[in-house]
PDB file of N, CA and C in Angstrom:
ATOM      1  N   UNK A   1     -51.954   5.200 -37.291  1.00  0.00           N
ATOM      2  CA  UNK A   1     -51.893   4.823 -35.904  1.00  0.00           C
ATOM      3  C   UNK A   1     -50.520   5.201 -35.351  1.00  0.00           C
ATOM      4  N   UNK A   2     -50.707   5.900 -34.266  1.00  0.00           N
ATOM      5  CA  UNK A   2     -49.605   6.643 -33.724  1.00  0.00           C
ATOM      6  C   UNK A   2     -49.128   5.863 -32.268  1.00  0.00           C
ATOM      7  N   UNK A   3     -48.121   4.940 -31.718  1.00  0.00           N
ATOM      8  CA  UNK A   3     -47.637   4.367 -30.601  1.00  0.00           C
ATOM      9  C   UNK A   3     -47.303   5.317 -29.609  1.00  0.00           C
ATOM     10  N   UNK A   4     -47.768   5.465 -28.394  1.00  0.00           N
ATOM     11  CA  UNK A   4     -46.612   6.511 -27.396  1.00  0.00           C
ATOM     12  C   UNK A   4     -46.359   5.720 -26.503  1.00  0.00           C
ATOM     13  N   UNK A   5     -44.965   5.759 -26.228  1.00  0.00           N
ATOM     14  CA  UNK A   5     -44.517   5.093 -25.148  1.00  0.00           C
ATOM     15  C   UNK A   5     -45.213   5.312 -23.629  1.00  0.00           C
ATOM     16  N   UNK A   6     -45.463   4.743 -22.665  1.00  0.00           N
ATOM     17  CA  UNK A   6     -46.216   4.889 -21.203  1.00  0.00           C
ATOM     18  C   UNK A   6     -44.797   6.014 -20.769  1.00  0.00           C
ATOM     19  N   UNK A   7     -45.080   6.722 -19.847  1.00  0.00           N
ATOM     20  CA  UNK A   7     -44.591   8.259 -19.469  1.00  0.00           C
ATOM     21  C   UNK A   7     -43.349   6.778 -17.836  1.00  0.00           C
ATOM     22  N   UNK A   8     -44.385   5.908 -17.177  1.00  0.00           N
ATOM     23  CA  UNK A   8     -42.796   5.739 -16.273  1.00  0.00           C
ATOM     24  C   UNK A   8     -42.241   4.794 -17.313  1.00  0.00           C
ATOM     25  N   UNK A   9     -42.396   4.141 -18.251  1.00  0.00           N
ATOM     26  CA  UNK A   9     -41.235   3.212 -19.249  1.00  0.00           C
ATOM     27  C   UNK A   9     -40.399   4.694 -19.534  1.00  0.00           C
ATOM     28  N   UNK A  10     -40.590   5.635 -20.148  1.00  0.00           N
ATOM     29  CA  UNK A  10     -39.490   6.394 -20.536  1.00  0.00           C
ATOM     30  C   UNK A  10     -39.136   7.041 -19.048  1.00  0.00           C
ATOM     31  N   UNK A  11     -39.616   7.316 -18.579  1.00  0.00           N
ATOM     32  CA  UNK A  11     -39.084   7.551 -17.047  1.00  0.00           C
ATOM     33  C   UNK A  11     -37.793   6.359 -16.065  1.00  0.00           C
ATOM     34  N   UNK A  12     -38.306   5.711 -16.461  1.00  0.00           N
ATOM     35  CA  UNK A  12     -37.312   4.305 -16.320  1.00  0.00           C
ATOM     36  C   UNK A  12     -36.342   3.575 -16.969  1.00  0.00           C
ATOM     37  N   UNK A  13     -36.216   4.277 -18.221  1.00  0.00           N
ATOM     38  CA  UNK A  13     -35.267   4.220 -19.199  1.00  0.00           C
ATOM     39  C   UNK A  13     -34.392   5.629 -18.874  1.00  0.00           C
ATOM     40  N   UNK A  14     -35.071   6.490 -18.772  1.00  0.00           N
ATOM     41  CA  UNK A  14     -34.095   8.029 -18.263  1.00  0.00           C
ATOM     42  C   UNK A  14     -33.130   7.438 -17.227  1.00  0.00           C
ATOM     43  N   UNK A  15     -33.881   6.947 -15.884  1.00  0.00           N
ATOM     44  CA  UNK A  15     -33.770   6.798 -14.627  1.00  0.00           C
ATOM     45  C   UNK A  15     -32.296   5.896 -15.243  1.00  0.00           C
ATOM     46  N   UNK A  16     -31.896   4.458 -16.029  1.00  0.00           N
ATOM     47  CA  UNK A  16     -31.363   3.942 -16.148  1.00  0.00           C
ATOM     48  C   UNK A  16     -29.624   4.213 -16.502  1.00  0.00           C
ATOM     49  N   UNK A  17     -30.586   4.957 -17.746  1.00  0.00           N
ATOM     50  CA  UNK A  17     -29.541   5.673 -18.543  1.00  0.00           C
ATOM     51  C   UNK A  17     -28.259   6.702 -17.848  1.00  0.00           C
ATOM     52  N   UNK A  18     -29.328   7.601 -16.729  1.00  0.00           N
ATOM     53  CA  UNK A  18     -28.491   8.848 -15.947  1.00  0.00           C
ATOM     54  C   UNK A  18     -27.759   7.738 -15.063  1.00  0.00           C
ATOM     55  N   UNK A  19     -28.120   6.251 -14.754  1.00  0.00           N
ATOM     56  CA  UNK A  19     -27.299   5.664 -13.441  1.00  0.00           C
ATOM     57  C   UNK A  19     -26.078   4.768 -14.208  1.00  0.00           C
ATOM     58  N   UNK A  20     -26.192   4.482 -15.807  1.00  0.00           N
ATOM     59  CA  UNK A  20     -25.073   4.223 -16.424  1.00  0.00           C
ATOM     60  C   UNK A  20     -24.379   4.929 -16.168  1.00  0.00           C
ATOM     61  N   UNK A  21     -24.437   6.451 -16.645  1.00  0.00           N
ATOM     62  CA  UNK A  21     -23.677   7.474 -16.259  1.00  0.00           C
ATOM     63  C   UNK A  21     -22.727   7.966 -15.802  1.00  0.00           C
ATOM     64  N   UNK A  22     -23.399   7.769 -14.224  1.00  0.00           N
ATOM     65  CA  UNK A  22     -22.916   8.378 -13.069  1.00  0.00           C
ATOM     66  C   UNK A  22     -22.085   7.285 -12.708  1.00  0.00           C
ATOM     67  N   UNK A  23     -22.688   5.691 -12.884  1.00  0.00           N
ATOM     68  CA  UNK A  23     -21.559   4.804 -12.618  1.00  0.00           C
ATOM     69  C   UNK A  23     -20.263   4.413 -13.466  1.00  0.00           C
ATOM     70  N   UNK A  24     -20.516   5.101 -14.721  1.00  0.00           N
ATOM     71  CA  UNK A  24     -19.244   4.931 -15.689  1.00  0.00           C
ATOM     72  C   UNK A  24     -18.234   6.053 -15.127  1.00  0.00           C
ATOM     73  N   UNK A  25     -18.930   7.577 -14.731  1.00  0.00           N
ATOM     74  CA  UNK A  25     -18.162   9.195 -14.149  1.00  0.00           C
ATOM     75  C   UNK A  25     -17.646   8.379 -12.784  1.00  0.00           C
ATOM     76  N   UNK A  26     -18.609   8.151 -11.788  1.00  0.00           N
ATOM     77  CA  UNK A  26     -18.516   8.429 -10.353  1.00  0.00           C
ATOM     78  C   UNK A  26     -17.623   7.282 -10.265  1.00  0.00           C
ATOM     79  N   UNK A  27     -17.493   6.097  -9.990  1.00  0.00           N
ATOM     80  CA  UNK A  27     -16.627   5.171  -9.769  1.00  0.00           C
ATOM     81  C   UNK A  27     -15.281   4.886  -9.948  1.00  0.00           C
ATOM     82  N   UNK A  28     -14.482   5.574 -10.907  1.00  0.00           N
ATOM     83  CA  UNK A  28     -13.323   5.672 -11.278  1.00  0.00           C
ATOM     84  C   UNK A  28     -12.870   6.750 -10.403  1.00  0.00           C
ATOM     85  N   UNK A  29     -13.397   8.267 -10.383  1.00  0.00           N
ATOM     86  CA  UNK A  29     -12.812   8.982  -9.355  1.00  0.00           C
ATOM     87  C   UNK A  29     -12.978   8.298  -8.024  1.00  0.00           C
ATOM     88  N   UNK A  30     -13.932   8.411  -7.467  1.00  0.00           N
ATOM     89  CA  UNK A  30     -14.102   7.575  -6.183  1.00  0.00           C
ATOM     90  C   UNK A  30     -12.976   6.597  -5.824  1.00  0.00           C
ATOM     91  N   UNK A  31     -12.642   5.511  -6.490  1.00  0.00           N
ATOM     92  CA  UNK A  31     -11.606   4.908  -6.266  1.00  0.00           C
ATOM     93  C   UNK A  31     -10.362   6.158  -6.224  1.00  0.00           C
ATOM     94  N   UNK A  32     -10.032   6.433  -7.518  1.00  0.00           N
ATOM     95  CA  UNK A  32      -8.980   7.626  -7.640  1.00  0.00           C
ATOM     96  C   UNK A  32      -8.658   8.125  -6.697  1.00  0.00           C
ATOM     97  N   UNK A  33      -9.437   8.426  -6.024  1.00  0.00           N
ATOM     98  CA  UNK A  33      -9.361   9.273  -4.733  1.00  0.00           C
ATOM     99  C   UNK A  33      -8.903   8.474  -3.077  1.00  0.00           C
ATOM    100  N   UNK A  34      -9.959   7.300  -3.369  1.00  0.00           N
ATOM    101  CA  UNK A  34      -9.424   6.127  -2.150  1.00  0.00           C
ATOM    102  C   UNK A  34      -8.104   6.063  -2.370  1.00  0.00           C
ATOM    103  N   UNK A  35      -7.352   5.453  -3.588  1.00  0.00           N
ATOM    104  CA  UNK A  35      -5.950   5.293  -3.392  1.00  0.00           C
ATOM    105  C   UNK A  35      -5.145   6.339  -3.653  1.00  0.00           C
ATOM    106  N   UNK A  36      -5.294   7.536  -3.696  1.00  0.00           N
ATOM    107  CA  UNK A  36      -4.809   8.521  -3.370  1.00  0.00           C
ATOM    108  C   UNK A  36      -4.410   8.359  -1.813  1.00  0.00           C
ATOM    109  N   UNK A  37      -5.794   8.927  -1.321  1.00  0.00           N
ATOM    110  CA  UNK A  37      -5.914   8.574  -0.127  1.00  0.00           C
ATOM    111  C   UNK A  37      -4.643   7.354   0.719  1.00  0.00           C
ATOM    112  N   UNK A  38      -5.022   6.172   0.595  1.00  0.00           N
ATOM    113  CA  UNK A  38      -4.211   4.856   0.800  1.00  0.00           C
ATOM    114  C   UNK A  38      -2.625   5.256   0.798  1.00  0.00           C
ATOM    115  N   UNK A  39      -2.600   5.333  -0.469  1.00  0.00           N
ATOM    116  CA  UNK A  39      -0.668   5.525  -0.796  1.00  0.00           C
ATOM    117  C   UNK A  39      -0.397   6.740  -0.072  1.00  0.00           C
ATOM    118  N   UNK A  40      -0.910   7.715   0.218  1.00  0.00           N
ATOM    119  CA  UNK A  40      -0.599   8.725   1.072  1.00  0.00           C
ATOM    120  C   UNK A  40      -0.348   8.306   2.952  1.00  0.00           C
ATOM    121  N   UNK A  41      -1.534   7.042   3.133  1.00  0.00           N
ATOM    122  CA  UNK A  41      -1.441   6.854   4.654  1.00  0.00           C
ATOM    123  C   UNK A  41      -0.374   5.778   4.259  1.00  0.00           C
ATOM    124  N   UNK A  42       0.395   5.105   3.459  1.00  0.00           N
ATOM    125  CA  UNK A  42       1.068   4.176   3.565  1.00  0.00           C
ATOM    126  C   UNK A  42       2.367   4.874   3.523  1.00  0.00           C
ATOM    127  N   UNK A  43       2.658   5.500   2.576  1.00  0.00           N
ATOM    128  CA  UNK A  43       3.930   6.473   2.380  1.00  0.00           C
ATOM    129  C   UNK A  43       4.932   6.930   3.523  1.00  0.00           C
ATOM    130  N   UNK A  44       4.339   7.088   5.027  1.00  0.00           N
ATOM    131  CA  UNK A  44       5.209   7.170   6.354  1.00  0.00           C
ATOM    132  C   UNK A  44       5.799   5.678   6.533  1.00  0.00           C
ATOM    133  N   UNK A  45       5.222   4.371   6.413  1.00  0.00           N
ATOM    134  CA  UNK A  45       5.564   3.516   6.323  1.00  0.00           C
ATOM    135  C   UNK A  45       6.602   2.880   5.626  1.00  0.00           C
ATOM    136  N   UNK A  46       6.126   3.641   4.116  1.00  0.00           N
ATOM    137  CA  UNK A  46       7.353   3.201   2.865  1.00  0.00           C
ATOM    138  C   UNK A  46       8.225   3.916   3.254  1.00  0.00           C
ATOM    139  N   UNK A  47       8.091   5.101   4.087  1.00  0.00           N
ATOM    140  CA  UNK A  47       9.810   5.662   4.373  1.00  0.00           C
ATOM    141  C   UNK A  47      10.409   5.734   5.268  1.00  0.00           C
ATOM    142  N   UNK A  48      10.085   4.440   6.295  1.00  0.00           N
ATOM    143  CA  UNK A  48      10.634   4.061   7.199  1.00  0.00           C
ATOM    144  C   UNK A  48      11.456   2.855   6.631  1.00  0.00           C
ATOM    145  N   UNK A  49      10.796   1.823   6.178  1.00  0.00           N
ATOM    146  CA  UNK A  49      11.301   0.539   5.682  1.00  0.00           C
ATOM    147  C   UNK A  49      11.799   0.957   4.298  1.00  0.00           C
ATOM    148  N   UNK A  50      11.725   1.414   3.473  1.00  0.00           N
ATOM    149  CA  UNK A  50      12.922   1.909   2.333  1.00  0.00           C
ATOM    150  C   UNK A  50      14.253   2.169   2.463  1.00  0.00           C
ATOM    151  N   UNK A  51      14.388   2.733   3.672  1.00  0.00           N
ATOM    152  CA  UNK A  51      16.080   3.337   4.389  1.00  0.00           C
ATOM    153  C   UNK A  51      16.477   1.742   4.691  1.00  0.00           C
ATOM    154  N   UNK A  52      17.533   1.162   4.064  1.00  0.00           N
ATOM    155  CA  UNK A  52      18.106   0.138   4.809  1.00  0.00           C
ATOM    156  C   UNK A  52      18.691   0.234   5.986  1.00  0.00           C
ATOM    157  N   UNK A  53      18.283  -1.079   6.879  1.00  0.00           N
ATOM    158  CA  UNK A  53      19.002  -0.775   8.448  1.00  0.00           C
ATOM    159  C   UNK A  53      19.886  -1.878   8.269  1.00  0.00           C
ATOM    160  N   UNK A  54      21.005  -1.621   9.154  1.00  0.00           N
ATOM    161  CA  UNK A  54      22.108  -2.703   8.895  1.00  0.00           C
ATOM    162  C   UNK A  54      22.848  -2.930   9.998  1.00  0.00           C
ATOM    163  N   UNK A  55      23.267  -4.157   9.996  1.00  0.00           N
ATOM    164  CA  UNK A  55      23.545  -4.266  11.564  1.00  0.00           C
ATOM    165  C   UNK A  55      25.429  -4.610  11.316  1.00  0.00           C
ATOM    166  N   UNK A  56      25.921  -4.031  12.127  1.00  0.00           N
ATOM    167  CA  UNK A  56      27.714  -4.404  11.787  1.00  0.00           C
ATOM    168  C   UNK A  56      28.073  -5.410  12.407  1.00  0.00           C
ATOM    169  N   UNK A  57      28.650  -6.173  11.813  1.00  0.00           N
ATOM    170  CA  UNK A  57      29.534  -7.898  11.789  1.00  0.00           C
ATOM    171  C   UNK A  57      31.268  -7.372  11.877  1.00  0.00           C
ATOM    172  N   UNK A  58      31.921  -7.742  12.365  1.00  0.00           N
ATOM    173  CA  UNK A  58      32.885  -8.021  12.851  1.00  0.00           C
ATOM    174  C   UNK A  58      33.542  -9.263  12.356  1.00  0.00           C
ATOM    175  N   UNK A  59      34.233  -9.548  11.466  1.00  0.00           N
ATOM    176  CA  UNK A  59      34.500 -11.379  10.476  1.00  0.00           C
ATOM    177  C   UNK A  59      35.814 -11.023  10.662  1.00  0.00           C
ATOM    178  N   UNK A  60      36.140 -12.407  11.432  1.00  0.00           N
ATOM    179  CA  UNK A  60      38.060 -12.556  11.033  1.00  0.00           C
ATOM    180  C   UNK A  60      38.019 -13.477   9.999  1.00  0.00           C
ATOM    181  N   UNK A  61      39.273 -12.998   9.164  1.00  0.00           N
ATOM    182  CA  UNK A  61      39.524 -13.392   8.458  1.00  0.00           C
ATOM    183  C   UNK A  61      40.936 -13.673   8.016  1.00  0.00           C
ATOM    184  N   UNK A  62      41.506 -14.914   8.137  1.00  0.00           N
ATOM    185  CA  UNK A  62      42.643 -15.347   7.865  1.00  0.00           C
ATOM    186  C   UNK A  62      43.232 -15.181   9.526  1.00  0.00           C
ATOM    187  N   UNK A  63      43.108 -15.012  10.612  1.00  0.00           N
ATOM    188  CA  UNK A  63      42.967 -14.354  11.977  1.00  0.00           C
ATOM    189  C   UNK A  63      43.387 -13.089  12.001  1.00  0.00           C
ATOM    190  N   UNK A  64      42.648 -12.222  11.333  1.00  0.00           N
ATOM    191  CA  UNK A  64      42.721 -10.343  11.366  1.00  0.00           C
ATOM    192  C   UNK A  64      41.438 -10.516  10.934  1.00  0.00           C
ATOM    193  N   UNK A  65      40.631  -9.294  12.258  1.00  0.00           N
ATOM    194  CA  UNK A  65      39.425  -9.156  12.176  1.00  0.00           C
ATOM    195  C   UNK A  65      39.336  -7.913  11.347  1.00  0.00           C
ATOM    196  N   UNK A  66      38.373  -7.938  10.261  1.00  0.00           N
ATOM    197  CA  UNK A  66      37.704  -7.156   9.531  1.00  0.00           C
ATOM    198  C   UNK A  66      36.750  -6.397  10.177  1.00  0.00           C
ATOM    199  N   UNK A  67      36.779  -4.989  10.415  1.00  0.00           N
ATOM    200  CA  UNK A  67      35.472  -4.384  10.357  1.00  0.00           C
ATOM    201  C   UNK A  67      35.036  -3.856   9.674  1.00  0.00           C
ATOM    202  N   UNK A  68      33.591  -3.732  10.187  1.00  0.00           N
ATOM    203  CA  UNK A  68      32.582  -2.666   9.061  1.00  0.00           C
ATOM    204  C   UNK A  68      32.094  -3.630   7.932  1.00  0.00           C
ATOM    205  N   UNK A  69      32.224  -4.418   7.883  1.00  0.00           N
ATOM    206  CA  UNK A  69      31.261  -5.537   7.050  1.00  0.00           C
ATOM    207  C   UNK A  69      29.702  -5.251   7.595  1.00  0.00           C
ATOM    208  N   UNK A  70      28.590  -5.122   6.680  1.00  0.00           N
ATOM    209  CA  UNK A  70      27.448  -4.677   7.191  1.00  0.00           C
ATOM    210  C   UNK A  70      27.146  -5.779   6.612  1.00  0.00           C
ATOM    211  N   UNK A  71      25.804  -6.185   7.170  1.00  0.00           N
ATOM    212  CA  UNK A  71      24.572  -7.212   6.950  1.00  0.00           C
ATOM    213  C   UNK A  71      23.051  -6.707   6.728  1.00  0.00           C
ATOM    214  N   UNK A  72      22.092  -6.457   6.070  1.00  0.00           N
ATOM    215  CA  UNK A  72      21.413  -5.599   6.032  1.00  0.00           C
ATOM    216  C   UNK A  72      20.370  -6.657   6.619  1.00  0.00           C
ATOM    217  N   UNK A  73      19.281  -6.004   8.223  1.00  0.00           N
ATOM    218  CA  UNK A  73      18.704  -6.775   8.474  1.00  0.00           C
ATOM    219  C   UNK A  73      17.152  -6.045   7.924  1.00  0.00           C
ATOM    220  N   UNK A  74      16.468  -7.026   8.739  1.00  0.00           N
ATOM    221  CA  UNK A  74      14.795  -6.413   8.267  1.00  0.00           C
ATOM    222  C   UNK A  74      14.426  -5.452   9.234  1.00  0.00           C
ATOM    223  N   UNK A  75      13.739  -4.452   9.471  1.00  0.00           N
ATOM    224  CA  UNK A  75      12.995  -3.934  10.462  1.00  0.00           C
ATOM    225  C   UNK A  75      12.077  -4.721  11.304  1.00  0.00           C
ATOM    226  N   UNK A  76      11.970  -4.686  12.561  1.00  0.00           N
ATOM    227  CA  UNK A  76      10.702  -5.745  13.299  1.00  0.00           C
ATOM    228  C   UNK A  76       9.338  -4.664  13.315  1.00  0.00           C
ATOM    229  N   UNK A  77       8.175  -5.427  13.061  1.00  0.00           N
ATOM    230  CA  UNK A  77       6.750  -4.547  12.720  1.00  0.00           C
ATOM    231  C   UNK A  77       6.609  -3.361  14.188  1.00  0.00           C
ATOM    232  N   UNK A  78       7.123  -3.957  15.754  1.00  0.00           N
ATOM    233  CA  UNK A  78       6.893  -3.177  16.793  1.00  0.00           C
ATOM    234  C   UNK A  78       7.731  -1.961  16.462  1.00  0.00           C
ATOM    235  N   UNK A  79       9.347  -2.182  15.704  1.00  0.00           N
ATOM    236  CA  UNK A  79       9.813  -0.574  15.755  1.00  0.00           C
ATOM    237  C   UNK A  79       9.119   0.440  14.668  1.00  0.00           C
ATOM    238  N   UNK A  80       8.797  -0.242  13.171  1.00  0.00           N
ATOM    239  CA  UNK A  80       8.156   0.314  12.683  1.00  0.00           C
ATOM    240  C   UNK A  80       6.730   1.544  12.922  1.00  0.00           C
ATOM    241  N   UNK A  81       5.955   0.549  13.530  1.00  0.00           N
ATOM    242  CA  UNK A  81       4.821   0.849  14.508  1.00  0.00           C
ATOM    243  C   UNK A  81       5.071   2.413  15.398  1.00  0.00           C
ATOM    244  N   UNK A  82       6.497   2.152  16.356  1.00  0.00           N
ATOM    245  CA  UNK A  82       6.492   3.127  16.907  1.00  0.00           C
ATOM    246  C   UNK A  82       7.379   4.303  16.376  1.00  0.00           C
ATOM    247  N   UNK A  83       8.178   4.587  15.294  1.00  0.00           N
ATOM    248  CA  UNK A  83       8.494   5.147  14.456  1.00  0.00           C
ATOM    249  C   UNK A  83       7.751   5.929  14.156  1.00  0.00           C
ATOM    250  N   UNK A  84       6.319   5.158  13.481  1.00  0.00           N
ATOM    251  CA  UNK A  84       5.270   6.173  12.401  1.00  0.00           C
ATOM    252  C   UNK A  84       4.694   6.797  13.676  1.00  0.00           C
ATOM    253  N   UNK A  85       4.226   6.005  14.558  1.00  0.00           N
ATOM    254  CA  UNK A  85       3.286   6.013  15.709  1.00  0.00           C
ATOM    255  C   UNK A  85       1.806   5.852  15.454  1.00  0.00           C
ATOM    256  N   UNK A  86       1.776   4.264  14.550  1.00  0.00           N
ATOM    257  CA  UNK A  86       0.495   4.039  14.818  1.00  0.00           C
ATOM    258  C   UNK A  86       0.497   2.346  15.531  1.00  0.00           C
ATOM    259  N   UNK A  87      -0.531   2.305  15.398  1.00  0.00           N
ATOM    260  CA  UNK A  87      -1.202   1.044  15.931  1.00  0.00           C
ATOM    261  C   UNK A  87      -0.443  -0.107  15.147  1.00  0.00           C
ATOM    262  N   UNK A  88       0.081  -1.500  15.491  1.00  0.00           N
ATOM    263  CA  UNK A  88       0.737  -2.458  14.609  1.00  0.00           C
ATOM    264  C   UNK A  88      -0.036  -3.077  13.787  1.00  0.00           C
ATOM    265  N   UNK A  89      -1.093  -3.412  13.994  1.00  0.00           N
ATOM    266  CA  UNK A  89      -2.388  -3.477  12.691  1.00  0.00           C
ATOM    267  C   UNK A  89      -2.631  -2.603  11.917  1.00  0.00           C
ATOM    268  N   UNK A  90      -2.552  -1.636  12.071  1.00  0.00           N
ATOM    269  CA  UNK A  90      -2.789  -0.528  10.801  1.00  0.00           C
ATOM    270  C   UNK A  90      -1.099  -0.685  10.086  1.00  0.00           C
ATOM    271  N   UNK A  91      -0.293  -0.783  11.199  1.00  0.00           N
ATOM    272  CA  UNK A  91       1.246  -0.739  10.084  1.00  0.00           C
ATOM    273  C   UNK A  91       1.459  -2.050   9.374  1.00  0.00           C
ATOM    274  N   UNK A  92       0.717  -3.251   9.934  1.00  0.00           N
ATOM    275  CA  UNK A  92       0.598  -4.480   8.767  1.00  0.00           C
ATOM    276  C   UNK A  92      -0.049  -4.477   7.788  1.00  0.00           C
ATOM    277  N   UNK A  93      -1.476  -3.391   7.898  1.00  0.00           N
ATOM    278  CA  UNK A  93      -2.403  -3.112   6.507  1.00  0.00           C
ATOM    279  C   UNK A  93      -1.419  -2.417   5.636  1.00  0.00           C
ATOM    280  N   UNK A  94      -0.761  -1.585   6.152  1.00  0.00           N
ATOM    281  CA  UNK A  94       0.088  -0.852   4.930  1.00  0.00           C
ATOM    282  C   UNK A  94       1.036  -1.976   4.460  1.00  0.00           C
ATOM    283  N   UNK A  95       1.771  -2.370   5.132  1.00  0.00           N
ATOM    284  CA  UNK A  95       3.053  -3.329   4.777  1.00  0.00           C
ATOM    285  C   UNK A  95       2.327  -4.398   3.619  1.00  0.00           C
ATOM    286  N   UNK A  96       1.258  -5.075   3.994  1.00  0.00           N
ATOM    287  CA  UNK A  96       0.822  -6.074   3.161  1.00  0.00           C
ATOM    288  C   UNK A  96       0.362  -4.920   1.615  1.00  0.00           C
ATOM    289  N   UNK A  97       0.237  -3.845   1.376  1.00  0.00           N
ATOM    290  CA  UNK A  97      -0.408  -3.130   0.518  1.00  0.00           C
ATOM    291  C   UNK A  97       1.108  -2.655  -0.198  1.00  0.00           C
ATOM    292  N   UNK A  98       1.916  -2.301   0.899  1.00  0.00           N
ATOM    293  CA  UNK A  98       3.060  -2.294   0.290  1.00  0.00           C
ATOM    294  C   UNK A  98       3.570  -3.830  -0.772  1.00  0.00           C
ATOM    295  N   UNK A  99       3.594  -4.660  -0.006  1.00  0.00           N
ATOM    296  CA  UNK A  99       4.542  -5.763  -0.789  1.00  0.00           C
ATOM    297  C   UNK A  99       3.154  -6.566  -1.838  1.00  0.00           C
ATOM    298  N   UNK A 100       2.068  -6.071  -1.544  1.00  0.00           N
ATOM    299  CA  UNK A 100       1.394  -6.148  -3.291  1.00  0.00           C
ATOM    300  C   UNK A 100       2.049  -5.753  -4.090  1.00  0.00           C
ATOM    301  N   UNK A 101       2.426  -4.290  -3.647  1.00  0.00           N
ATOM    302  CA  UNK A 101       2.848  -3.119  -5.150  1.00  0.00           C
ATOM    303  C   UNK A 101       4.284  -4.190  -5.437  1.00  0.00           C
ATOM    304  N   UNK A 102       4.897  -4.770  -4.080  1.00  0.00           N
ATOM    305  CA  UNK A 102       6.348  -4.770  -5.183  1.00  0.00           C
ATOM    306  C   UNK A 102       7.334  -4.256  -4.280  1.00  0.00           C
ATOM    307  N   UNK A 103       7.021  -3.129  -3.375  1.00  0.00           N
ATOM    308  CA  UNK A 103       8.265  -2.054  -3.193  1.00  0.00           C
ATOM    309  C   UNK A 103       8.499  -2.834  -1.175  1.00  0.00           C
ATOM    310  N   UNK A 104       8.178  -3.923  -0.839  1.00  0.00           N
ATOM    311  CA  UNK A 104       8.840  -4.073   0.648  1.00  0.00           C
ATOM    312  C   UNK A 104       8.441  -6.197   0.428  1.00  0.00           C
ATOM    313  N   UNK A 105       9.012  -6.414   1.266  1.00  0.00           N
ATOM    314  CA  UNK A 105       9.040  -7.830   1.232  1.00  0.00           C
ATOM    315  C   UNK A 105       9.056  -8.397   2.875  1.00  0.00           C
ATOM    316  N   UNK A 106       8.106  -9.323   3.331  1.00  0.00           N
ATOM    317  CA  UNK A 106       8.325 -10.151   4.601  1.00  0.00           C
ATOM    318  C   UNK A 106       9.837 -10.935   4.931  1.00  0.00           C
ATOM    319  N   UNK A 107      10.541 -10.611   5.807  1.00  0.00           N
ATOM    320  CA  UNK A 107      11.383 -12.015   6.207  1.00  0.00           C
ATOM    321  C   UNK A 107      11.784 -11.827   7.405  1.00  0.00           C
ATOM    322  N   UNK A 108      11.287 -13.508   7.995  1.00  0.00           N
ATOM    323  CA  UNK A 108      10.970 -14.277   8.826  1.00  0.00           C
ATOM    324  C   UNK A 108      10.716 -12.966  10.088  1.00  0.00           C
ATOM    325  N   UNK A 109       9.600 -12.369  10.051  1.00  0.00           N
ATOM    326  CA  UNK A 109       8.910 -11.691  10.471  1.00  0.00           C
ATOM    327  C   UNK A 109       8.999  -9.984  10.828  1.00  0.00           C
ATOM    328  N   UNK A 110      10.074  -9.511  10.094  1.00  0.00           N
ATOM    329  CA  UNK A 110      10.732  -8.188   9.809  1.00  0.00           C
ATOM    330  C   UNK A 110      10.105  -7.954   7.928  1.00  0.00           C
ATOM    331  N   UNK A 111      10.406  -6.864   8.303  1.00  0.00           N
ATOM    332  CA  UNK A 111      10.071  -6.412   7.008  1.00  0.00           C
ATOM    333  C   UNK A 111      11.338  -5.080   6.147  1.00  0.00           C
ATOM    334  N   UNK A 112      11.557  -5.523   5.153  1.00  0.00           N
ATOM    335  CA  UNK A 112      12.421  -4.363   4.692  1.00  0.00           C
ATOM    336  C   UNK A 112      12.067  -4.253   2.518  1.00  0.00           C
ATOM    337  N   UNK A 113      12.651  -3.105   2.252  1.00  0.00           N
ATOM    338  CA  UNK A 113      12.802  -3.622   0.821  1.00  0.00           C
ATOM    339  C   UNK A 113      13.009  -4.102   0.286  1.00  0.00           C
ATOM    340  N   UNK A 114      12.373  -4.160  -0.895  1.00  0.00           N
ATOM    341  CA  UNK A 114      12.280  -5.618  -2.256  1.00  0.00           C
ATOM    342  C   UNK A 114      13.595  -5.017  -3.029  1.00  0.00           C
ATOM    343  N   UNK A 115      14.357  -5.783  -3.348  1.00  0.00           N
ATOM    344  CA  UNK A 115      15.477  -5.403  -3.770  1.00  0.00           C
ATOM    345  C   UNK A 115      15.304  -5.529  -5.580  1.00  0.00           C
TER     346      UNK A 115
END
């Protein structure tokens, strides 16, 4: 006595098998490619806020004023924005994607590098 499998069970086991596949191949590039993509539209951003901006202080000291003492402040999201020249919601999607990675940090509502 000889068993044969029904023609759609092995059809449906094929069908399965080729979609393991393609989802073990296709999904890793696919992403690969999104954050390619991503870090590339964020990257005008990271090299705006990477350059420290610094604002000059003026400190007397002992009563002789010192200059050129710098203070390094944050960037505000509107100059950023018009810098890259996009929209300030798209430059907060990057910023927040930025300070996931690590490389920019919020303060008190400017943004500059993570030191």
């Amino acid at each position: 006595m000889h068993f044969h499998f029904p023609a759609w069970l092995l059809k449906s086991l094929a069908a399965i098998g080729v979609w393991n596949l393609l989802d073990k191949l296709v999904e890793p590039v696919v992403k690969a490619i999104y954050h390619h993509f991503i870090n590339r539209h964020d990257e005008s951003v990271w090299v705006v806020v990477r350059k420290p901006k610094f604002k000059e202080l003026f400190a007397t000291q002992a009563g002789v004023q010192i200059y050129g003492v710098k203070d390094e402040i944050p960037y505000p999201l509107s100059e950023i924005s018009a810098t890259v020249g996009r929209k300030e919601s798209n430059v907060l999607k990057s910023l927040k994607r930025l300070e996931k990675a690590g490389k920019v940090r919020d303060i008190h509502g400017g943004w500059q590098r993570a030191r």
